[in-house]
Protein backbone atom coordinates (compact mmCIF):
# COMPACT_ATOMS: atom_id res chain seq x y z
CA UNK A 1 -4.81 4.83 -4.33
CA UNK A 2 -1.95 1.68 -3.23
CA UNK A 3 -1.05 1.61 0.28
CA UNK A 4 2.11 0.23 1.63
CA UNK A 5 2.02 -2.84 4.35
CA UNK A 6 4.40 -0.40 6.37
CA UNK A 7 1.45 2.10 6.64
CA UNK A 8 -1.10 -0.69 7.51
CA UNK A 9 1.55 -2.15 10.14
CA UNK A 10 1.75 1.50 11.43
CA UNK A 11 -2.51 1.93 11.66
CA UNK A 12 -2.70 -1.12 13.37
CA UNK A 13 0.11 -0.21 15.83
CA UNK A 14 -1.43 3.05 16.75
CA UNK A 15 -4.62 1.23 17.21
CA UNK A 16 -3.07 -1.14 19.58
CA UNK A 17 -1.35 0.95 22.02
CA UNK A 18 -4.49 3.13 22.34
CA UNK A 19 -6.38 -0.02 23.31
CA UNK A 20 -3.60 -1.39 25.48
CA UNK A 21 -3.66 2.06 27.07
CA UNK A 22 -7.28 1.47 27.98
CA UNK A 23 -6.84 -2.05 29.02
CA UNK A 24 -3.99 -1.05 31.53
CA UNK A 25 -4.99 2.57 32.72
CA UNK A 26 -7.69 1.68 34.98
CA UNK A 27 -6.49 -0.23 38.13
CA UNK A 28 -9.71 -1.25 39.49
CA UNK A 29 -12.50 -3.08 37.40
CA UNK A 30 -14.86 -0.16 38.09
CA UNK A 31 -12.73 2.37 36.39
CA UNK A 32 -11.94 -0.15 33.47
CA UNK A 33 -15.47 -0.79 33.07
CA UNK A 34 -15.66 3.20 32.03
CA UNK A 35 -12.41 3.30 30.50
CA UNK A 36 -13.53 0.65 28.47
CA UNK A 37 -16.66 2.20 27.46
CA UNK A 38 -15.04 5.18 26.26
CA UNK A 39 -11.75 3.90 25.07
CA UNK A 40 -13.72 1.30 22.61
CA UNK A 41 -15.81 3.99 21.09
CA UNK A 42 -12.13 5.38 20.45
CA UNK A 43 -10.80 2.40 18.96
CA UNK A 44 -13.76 1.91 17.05
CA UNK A 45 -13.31 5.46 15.41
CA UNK A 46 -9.73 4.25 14.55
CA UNK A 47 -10.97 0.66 13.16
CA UNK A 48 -13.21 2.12 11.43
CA UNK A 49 -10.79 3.72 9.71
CA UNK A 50 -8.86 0.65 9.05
CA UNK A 51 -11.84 -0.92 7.63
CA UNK A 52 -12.75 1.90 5.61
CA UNK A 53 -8.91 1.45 3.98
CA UNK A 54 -9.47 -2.55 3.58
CA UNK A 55 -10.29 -3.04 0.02
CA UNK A 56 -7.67 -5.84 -1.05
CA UNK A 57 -7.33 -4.19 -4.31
CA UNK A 58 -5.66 -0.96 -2.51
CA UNK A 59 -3.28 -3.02 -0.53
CA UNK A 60 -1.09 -5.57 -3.18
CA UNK A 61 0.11 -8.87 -2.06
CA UNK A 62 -1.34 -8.10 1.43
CA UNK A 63 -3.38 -11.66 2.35
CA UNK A 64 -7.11 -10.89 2.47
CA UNK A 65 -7.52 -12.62 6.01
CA UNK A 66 -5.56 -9.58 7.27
CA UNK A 67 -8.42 -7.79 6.38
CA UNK A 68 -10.58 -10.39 8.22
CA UNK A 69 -9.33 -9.62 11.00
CA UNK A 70 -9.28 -5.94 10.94
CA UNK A 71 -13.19 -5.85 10.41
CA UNK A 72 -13.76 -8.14 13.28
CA UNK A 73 -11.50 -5.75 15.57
CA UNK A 74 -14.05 -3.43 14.25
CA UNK A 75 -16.85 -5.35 15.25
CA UNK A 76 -15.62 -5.84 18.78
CA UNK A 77 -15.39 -2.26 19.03
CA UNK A 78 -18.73 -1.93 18.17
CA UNK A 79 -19.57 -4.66 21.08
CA UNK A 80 -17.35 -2.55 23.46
CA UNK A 81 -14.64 -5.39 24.28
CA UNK A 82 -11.35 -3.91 23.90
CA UNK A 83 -9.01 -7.44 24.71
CA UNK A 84 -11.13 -9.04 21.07
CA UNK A 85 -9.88 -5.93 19.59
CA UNK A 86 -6.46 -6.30 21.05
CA UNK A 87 -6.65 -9.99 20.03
CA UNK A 88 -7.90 -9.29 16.60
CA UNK A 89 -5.64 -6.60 15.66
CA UNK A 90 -2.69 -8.24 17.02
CA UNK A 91 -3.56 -11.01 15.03
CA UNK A 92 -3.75 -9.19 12.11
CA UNK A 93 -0.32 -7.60 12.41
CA UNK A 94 1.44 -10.91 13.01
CA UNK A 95 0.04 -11.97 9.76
CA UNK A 96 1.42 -8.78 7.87
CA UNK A 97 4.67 -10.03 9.18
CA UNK A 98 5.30 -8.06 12.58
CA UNK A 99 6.95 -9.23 15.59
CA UNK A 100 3.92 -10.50 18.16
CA UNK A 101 3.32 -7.59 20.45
């Protein structure tokens, strides 16, 4: 199955608004330390997915670092730090060719 760069640009964007969510939310760091807990186990689901879709082969003329990237916003989610994923998957879209968010 060949996926376009449009629907990887568009899994990555959904990923980062539900972590921006997360990171903006909470006003006080007690409430972001929970929000964070809970949102990154959300991200992670939705990472995970990315990752599961990241087989070069699937995605032609897409640069492999992109990929990179994605499975080390999925490792972050894992460790529970929602900014690397933010970092990492914004990262990931400026090198598909998206604006910076």
């Amino acid at each position: 199955m060949e996926f376009t760069e449009t629907a990887l640009l568009a899994s990555i964007d959904h990923t980062l608004a539900s972590v921006r969510a997360a990171l903006y939310a909470a006003a006080d760091p007690e409430q972001l330390q929970e929000a964070q807990a809970q949102l990154a186990e959300k991200a992670g689901e939705d990472t995970g997915r990315l990752v599961s879709h990241a087989d070069a082969s699937e995605w032609p003329g897409v640069d492999p670092a992109v990929f990179d990237a994605i499975r080390r916003a999925d490792e972050s989610a894992r460790e529970g730090d929602l900014r690397e994923i933010e970092r990492r998957l914004a990262a990931a879209r400026e090198m598909l060719g998206g604006p910076s968010a």
